[in-house]
Protein backbone atom coordinates (compact mmCIF):
# COMPACT_ATOMS: atom_id res chain seq x y z
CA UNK A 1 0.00 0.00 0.00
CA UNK A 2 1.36 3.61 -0.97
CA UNK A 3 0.22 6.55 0.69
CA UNK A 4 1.29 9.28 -1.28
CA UNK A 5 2.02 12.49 0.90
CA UNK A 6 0.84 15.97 -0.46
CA UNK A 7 2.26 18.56 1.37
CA UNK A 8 2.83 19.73 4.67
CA UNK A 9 0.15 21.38 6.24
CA UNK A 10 2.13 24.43 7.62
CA UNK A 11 4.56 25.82 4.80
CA UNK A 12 2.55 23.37 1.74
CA UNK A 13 6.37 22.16 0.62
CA UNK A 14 6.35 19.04 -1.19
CA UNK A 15 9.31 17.91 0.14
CA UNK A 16 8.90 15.43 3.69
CA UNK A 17 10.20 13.13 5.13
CA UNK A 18 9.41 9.91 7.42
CA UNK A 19 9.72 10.72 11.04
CA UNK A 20 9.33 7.25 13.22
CA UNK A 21 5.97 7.04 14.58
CA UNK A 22 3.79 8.76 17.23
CA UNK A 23 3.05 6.92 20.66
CA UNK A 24 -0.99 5.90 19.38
CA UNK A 25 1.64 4.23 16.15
CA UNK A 26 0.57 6.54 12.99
CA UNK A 27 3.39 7.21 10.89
CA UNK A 28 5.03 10.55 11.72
CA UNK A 29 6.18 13.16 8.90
CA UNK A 30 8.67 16.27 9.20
CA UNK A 31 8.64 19.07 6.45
CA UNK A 32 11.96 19.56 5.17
CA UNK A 33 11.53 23.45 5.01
CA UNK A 34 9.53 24.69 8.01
CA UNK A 35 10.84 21.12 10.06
CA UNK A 36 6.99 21.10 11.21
CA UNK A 37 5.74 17.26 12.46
CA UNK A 38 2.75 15.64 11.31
CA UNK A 39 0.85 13.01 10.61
CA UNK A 40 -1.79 12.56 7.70
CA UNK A 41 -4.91 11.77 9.56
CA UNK A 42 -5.20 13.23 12.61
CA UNK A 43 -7.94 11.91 15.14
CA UNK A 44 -8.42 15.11 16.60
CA UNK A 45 -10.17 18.14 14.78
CA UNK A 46 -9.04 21.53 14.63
CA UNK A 47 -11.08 24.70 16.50
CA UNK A 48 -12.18 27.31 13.52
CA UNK A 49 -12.15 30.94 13.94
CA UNK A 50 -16.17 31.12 14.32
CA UNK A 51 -16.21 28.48 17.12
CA UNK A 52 -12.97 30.56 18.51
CA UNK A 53 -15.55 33.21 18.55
CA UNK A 54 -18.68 31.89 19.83
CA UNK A 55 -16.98 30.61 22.61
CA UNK A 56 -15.41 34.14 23.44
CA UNK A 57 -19.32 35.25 23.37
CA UNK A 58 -20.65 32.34 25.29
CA UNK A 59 -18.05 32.88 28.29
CA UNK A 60 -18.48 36.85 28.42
CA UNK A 61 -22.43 35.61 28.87
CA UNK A 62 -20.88 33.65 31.44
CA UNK A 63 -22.14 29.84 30.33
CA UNK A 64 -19.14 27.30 32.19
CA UNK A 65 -16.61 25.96 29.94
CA UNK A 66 -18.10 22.48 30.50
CA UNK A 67 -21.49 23.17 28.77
CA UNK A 68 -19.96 25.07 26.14
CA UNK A 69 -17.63 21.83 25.26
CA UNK A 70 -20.75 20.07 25.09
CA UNK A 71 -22.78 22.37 23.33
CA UNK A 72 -19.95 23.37 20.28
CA UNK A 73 -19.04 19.41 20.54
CA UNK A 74 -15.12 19.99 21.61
CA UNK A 75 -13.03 19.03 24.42
C-alpha cells in the first residue's frame, strides 16, 4: 500500500520526510523546510475561527466551559 504524501500542512512544501511514529503508532512526517511534524490523519479536529468566537461570546455571557464543550461538541 502507498500513501502518497501531499504537502505539509504548515509551509505546503512538497518535500517530507518519514519521522518514526507517534506513541498511538501513525506514521510521523517532518517538512523539510519549516521542520513542522505531522501526521496525515489526525484523530483530533481543529477549533475554527467562528467556534474561537462563539466561545469568546458564550463565556463573556458567562455559560461554564463544560457546557460550552458540550454544546460546540469539543473538548
Amino acid at each position: 500500500m502507498t500513501v502518497e504524501i501531499n504537502s505539509c500542512p504548515n509551509c505546503g512544501c512538497e518535500e517530507v520526510s518519514r519521522n518514526g511514529q507517534t506513541r498511538h503508532g501513525k506514521q510521523n512526517y517532518k517538512c523539510r523546510e519549516c521542520g513542522r511534524q505531522f501526521v496525515l490523519n489526525p484523530a483530533w479536529k481543529a477549533i475554527t475561527k467562528e467556534q474561537q468566537e462563539l466561545m469568546q461570546r458564550m463565556l463573556l455571557e458567562r455559560i461554564s466551559q463544560a457546557g460550552i464543550a458540550q454544546l460546540l461538541q469539543v473538548s
